[in-house]
Protein backbone atom coordinates (compact mmCIF):
# COMPACT_ATOMS: atom_id res chain seq x y z
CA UNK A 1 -3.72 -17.48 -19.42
CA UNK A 2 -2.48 -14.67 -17.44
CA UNK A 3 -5.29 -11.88 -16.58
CA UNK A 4 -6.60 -9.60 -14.00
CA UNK A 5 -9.44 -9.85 -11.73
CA UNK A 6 -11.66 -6.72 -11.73
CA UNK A 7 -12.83 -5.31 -8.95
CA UNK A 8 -16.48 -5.20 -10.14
CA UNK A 9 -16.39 -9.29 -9.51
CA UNK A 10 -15.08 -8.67 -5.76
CA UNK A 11 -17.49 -9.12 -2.95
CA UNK A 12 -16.60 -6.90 -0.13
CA UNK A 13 -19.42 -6.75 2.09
CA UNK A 14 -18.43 -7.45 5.77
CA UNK A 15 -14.80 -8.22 4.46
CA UNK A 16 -11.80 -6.46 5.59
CA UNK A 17 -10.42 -4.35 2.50
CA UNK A 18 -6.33 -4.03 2.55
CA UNK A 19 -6.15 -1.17 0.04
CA UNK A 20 -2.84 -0.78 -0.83
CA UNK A 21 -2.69 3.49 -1.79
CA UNK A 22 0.19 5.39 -2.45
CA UNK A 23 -0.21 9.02 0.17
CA UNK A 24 3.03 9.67 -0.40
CA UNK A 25 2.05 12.87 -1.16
CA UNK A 26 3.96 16.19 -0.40
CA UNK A 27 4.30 18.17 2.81
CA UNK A 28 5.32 21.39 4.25
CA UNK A 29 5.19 22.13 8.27
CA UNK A 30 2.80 19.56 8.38
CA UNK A 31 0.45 20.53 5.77
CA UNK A 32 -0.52 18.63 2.51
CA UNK A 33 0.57 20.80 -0.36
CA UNK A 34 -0.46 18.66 -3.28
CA UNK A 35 -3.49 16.31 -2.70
CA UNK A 36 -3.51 14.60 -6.33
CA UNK A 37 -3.10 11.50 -4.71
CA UNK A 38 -5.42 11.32 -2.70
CA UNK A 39 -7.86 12.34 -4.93
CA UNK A 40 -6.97 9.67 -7.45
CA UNK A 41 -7.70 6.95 -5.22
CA UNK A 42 -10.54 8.98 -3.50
CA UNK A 43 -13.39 7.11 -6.07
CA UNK A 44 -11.71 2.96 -4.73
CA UNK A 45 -11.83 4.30 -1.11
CA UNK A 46 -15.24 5.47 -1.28
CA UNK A 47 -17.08 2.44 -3.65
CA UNK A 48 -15.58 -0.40 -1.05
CA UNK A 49 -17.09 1.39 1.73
CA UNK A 50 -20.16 1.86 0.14
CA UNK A 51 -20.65 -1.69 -0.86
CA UNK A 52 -19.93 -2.38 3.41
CA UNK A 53 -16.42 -3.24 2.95
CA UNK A 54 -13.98 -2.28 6.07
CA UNK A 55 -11.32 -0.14 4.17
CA UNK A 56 -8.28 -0.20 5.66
CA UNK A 57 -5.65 2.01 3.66
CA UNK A 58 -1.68 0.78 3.64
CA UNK A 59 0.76 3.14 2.76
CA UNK A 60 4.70 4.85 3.09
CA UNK A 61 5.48 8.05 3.59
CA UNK A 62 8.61 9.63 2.41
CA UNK A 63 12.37 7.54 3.25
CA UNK A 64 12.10 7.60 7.62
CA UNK A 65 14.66 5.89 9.70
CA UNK A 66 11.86 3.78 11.45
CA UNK A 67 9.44 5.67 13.57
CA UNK A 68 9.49 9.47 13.09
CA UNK A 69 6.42 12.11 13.98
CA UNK A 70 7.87 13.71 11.37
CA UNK A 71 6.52 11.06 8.88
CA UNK A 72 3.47 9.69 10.09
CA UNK A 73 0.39 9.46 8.38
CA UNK A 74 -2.18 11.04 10.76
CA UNK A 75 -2.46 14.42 9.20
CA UNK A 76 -2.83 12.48 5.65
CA UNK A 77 -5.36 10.72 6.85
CA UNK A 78 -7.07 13.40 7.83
CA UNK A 79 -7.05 14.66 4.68
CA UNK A 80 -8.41 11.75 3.24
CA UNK A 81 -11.34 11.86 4.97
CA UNK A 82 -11.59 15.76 4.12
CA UNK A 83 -11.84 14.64 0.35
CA UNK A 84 -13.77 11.37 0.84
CA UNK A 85 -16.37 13.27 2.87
CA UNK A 86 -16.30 10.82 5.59
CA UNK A 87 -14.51 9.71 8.90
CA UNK A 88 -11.13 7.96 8.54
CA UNK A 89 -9.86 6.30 11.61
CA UNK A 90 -6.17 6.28 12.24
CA UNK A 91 -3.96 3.46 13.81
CA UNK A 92 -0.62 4.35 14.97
CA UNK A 93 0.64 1.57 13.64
CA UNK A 94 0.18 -1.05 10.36
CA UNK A 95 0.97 -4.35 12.03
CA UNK A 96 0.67 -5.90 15.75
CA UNK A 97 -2.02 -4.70 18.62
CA UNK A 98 -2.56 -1.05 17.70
CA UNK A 99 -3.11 -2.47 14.30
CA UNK A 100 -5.44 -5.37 15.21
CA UNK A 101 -7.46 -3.61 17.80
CA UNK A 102 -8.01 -1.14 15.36
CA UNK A 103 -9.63 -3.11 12.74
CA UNK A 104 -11.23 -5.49 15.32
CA UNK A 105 -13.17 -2.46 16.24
CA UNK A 106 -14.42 -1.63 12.23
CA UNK A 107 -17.72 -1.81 11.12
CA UNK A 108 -18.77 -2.49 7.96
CA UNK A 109 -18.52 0.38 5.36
CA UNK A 110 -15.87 2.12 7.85
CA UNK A 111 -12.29 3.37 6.62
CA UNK A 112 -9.37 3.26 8.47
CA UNK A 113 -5.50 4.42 7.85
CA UNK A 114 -2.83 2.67 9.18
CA UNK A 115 0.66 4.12 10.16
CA UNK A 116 3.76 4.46 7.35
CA UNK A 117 4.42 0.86 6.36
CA UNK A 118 8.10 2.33 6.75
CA UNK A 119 8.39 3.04 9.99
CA UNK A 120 8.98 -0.99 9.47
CA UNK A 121 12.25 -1.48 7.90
CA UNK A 122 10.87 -4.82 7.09
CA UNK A 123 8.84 -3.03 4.20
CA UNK A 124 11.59 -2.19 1.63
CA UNK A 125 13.12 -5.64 2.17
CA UNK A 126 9.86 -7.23 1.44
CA UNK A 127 10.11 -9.40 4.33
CA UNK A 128 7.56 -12.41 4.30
CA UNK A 129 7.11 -12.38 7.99
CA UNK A 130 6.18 -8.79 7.85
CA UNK A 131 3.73 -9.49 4.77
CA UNK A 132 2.47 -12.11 6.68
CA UNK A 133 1.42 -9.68 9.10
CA UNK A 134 0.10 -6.90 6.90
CA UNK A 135 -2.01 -9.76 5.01
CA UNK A 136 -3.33 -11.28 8.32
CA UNK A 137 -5.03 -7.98 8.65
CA UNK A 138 -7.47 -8.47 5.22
CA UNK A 139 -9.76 -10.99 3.52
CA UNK A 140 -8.67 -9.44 0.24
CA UNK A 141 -6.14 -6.77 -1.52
CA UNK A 142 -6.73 -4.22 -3.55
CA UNK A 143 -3.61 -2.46 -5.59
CA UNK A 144 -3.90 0.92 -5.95
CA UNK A 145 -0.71 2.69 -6.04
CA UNK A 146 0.69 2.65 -9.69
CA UNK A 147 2.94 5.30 -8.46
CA UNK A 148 4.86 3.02 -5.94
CA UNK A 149 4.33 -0.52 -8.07
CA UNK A 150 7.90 -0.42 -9.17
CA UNK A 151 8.89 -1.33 -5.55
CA UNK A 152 9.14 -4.77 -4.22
CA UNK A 153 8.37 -3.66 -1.09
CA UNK A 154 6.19 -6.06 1.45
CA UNK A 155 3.16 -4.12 1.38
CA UNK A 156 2.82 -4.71 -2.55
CA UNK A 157 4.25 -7.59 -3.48
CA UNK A 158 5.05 -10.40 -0.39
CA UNK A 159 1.55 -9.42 1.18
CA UNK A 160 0.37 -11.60 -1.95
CA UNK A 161 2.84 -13.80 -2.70
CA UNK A 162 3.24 -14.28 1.02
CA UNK A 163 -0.71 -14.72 1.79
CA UNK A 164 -3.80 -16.28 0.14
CA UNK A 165 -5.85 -12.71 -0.56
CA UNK A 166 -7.53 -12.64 -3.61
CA UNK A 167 -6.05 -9.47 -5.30
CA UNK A 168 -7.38 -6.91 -7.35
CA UNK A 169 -6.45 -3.81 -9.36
CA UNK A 170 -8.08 -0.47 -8.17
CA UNK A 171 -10.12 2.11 -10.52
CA UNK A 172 -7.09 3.90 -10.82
CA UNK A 173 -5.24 1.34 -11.07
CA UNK A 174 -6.44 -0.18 -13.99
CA UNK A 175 -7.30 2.91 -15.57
CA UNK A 176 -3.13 3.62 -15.52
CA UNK A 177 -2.74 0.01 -16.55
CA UNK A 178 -5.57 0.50 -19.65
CA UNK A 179 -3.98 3.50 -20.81
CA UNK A 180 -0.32 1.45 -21.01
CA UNK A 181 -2.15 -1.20 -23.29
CA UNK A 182 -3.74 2.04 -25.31
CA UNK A 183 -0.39 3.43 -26.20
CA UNK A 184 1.74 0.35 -26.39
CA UNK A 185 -0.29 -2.86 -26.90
CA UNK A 186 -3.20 -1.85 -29.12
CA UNK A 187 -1.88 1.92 -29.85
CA UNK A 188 -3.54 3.66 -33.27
CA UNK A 189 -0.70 4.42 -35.70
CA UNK A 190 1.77 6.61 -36.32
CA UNK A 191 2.70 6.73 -32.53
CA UNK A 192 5.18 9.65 -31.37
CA UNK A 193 7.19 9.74 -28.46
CA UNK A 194 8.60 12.70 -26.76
CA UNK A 195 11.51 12.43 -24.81
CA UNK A 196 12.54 14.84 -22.33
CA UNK A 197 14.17 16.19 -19.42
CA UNK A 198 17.78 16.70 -18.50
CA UNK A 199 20.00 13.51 -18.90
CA UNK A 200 19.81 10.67 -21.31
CA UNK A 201 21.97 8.53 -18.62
CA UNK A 202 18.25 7.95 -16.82
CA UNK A 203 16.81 7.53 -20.53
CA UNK A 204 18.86 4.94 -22.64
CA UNK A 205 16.39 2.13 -22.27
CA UNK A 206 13.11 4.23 -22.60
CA UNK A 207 14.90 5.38 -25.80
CA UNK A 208 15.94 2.21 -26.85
CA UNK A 209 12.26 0.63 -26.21
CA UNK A 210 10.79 3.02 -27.87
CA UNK A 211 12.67 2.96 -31.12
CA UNK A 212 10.78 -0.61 -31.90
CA UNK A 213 7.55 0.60 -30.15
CA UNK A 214 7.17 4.64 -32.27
CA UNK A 215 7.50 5.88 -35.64
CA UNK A 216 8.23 9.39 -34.32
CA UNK A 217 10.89 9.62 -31.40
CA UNK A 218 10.67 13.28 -30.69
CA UNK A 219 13.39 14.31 -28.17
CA UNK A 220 13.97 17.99 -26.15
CA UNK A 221 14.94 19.55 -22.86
CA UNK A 222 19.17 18.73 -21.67
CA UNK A 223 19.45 15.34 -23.18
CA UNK A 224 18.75 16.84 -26.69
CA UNK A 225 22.04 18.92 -26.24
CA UNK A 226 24.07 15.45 -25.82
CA UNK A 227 22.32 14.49 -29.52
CA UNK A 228 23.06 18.21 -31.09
CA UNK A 229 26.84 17.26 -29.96
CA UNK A 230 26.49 13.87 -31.13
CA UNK A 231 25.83 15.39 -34.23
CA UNK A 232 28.85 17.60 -34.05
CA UNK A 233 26.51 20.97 -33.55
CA UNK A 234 27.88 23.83 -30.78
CA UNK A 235 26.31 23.39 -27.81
CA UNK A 236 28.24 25.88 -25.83
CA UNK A 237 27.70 25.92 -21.98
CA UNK A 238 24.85 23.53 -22.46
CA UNK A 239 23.86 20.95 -20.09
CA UNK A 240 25.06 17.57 -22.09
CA UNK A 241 26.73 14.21 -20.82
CA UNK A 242 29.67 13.49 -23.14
CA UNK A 243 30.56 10.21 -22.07
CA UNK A 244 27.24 9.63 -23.64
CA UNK A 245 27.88 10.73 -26.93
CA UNK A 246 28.54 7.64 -28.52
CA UNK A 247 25.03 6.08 -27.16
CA UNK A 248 23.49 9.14 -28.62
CA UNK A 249 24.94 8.22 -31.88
CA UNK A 250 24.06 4.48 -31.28
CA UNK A 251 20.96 5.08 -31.10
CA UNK A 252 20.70 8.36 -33.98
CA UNK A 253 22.14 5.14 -36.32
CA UNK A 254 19.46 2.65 -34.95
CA UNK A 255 16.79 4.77 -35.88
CA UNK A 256 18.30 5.38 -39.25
CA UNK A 257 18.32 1.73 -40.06
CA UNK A 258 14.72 1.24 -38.44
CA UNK A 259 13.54 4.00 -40.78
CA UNK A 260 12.42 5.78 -37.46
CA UNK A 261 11.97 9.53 -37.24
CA UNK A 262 14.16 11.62 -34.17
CA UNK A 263 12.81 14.93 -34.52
CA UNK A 264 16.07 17.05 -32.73
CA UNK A 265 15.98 21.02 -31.87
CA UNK A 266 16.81 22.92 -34.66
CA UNK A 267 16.85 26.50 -32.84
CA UNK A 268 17.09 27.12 -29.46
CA UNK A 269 16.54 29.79 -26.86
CA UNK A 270 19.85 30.40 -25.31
CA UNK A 271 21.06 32.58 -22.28
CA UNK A 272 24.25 33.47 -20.37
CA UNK A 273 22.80 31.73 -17.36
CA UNK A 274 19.50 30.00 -16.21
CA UNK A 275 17.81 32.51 -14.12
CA UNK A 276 14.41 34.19 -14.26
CA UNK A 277 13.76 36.87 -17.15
CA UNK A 278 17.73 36.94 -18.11
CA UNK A 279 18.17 38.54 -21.44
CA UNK A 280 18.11 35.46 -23.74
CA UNK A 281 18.54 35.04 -27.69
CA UNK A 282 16.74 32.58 -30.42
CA UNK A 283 19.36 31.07 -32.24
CA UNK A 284 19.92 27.82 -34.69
CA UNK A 285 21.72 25.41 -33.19
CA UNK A 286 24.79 25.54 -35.81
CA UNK A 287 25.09 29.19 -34.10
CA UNK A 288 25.14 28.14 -30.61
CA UNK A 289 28.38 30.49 -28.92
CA UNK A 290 30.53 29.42 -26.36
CA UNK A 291 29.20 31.24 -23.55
CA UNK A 292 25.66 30.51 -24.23
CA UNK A 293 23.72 27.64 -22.26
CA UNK A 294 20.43 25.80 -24.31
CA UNK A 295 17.60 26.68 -21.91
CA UNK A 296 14.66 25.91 -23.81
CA UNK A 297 13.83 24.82 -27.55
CA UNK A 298 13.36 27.54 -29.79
CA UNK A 299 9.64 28.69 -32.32
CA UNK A 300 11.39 27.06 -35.40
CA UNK A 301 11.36 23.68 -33.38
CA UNK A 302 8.40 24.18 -31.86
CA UNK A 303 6.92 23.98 -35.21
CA UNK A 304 8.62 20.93 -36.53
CA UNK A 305 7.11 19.57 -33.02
CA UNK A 306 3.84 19.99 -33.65
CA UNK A 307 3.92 19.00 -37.33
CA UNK A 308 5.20 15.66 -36.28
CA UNK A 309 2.13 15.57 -33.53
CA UNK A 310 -0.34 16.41 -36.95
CA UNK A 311 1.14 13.21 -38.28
CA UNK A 312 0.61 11.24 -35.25
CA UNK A 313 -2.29 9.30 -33.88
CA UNK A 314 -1.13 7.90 -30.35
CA UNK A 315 1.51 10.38 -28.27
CA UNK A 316 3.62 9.12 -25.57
CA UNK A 317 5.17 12.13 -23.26
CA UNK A 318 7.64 11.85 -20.92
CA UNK A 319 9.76 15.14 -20.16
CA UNK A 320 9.67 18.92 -20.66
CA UNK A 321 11.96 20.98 -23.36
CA UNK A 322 13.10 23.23 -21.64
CA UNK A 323 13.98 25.03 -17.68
CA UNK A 324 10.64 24.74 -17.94
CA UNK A 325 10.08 25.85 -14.11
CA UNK A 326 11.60 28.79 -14.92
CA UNK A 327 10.42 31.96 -17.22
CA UNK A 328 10.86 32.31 -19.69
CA UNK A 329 12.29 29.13 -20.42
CA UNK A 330 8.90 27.17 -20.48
CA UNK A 331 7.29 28.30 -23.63
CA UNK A 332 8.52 25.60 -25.67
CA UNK A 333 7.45 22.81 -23.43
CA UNK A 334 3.62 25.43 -22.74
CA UNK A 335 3.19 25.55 -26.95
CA UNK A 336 3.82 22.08 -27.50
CA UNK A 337 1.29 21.03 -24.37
CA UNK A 338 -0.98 23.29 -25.72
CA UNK A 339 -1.03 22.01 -29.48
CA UNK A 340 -1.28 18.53 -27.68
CA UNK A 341 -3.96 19.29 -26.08
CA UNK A 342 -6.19 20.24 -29.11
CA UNK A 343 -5.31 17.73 -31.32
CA UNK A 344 -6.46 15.80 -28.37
CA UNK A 345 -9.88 17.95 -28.17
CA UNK A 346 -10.40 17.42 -31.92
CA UNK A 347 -10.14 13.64 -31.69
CA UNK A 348 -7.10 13.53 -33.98
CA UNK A 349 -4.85 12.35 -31.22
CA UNK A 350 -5.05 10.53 -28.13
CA UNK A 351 -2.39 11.63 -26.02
CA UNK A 352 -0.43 9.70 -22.60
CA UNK A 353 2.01 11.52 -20.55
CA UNK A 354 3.40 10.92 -17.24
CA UNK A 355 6.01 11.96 -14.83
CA UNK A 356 6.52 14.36 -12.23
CA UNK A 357 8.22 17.05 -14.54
CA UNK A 358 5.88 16.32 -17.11
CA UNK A 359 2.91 16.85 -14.82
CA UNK A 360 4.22 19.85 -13.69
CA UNK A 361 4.59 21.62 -16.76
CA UNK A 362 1.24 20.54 -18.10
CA UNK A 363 -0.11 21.75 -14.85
CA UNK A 364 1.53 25.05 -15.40
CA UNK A 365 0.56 25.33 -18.96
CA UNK A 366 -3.08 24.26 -17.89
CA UNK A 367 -4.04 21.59 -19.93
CA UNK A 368 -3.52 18.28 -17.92
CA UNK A 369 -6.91 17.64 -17.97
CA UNK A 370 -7.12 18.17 -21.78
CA UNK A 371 -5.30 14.91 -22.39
CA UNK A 372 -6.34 11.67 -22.91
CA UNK A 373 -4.34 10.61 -19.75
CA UNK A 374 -2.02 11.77 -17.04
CA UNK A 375 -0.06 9.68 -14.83
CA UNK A 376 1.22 11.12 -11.98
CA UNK A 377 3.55 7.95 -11.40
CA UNK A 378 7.28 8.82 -11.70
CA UNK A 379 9.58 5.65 -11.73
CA UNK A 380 6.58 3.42 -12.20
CA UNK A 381 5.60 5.37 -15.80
CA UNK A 382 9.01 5.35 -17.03
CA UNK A 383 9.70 1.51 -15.97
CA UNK A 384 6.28 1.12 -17.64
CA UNK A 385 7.51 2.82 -20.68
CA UNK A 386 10.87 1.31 -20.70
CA UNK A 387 8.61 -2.35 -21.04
CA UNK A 388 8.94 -3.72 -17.79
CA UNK A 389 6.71 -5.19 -15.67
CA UNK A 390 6.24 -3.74 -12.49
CA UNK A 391 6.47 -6.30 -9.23
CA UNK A 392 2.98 -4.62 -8.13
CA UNK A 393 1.81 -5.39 -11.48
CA UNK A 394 3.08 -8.59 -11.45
CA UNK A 395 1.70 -9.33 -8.30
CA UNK A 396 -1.99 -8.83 -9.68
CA UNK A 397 -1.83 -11.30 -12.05
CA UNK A 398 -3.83 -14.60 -12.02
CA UNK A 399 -3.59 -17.99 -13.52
CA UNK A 400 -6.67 -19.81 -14.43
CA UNK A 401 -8.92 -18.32 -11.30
């Protein structure tokens, strides 16, 4: 039967420790403005040294066009050892002598960062030579970048299939991989979904998953306009994809025969244009006019919202209700996180969310740590969500060993 090693069954002293991370993290004139990642993986990095295992970190950077200052991985690495509270080394490349010499020279317990594994174009064909490589480096491989396990890229999937490294999950890793099982596997029931953000186009097979998966499907921010429409309701100036309307109806009569709830906007706050502190209006969304644009869900739906959550045991969130990025457009999105979050402190729901949008609003609103989980993964969430599995999940995977 198919399971996963865990890393507490991994001896790592004196072995060479391919850590597969995801620093992908974001930059401005060379300075890290977000760190999350980093921190995430911060705990993995730290126990494998600690137990004398020579860390060496693999990871991309941003989309280069092969080797590019620009995109290089020196100032992240630096920044890992700022929040590991210990020396990272730094080779300027991740395969061939600058990579060898540099982890010839490791002693055990020492971490070291090799260059963006895409500087290689090699990496996002997930060439087997250039796994071969990458793997010739290690004596074992550790997965931890959820956010970046949707990729069949060489330095997460061929540099196992490719190699003979025994390969684990990381801390964060699994705990990303737990929480999935938590909400979809073994999830406590009712479960409720929301379902946000601005097109459904990027949505139809989360939505369609989750219709077998949720009793509650609750869904805001643009793509809700496309289901007001659907439903013949005035959407105005609205953002809405109406070559789409027929899915939306699709899957309004799928839910109907599943005996599914879709919890839709039934007031909204609309504006002339999306803009900071415009004069805006609260109005039901049979009174939407023709110049207005939906730029956030209005009190009314709010409420229905959060009396869906009280019914709830297990919340999935993926997407904001609103322009949430701009005020004061993120209320909706703010009361909702906030009525999430203590349901979640009074044990009476255990809440999952992910996404960069998503993050990002419960960041702003101030409650991400208040949940149950957070996943900062983007693709790799919603692929998750959808019921895929990921190739760097895949990968992890063991038969009988």
């Amino acid at each position: 039967m198919s399971s996963l090693r865990s890393l507490d069954d991994a001896d790592v002293t004196g072995k060479r420790v391919l850590v597969r991370v995801d620093l992908n993290v974001p930059m401005a004139d060379g300075k890290i403005t977000d760190a999350t990642r980093i921190k995430e993986v911060a705990r993995t990095i730290t126990e494998l040294a600690d137990k004398g295992g020579k860390v060496i970190l693999l990871s991309h950077l941003d989309r280069p066009n092969g080797p590019d200052p620009k995109h290089s991985l020196r100032p992240v690495a630096a920044e890992v050892a700022r929040i590991v509270k210990r020396p990272v080394a730094f080779a300027a490349d991740c395969v061939g002598p600058k990579a060898q010499a540099a982890v010839a020279a490791m002693k055990n317990g020492d971490i070291l960062c090799l260059e963006n594994t895409r500087f290689h174009p090699e990496e996002e064909k997930n060439d087997k030579n250039f796994a071969t490589e990458l793997a010739a480096l290690g004596d074992l491989f550790v997965e931890e970048a959820f956010s970046a396990a949707h990729r069949a890229h060489a330095s997460i999937t061929a540099i196992v299939t490719e190699s003979k490294l025994p390969a684990y999950p990381g801390r964060a890793m699994k705990a990303e991989l737990d929480a999935l099982a938590k909400a979809f596997e073994t999830p406590q029931h009712p479960v409720a979904a929301i379902v946000g953000g601005a097109k459904i186009s990027t949505k139809l097979e989360l939505l369609g998953h989750l219709l077998g998966k949720v009793e509650t499907l609750i869904i805001g921010g643009g793509m809700a306009n496309t289901f007001l429409a659907a439903q013949g309701k005035p959407i105005g100036r609205s953002l809405s994809e109406n070559e789409l309307i027929p899915h939306a109806r699709d899957i309004l009569a799928k839910a109907a025969a599943l005996h599914r709830e879709i919890v839709l906007p039934v007031d909204a706050v609309v504006a002339q244009k999306l803009a900071a502190h415009v004069p805006t209006r609260v109005v039901g969304v049979d009174a939407v006019a023709a110049a207005d644009m939906i730029l956030d869900v209005g009190p009314r739906s709010v409420e229905r919202v959060v009396a869906a959550l009280g019914r709830a045991k297990t919340l999935v969130w993926n997407g904001p209700f609103g322009a949430f990025e701009i005020e004061p457009f993120d209320a909706g999105t703010t009361a909702v996180a906030e009525a999430v979050a203590e349901l979640t402190a009074a044990k009476k729901l255990i809440s999952f969310a992910g996404g960069g949008d998503t993050v990002a609003a419960l960041n702003a609103a101030g409650v991400a740590g208040r949940l149950t989980h957070v996943s900062t993964a983007g693709g790799a969430f919603l692929e998750s969500l959808e019921g895929k599995t990921l190739p760097g999940v895949a990968v992890l995977m063991v038969q009988d060993r």
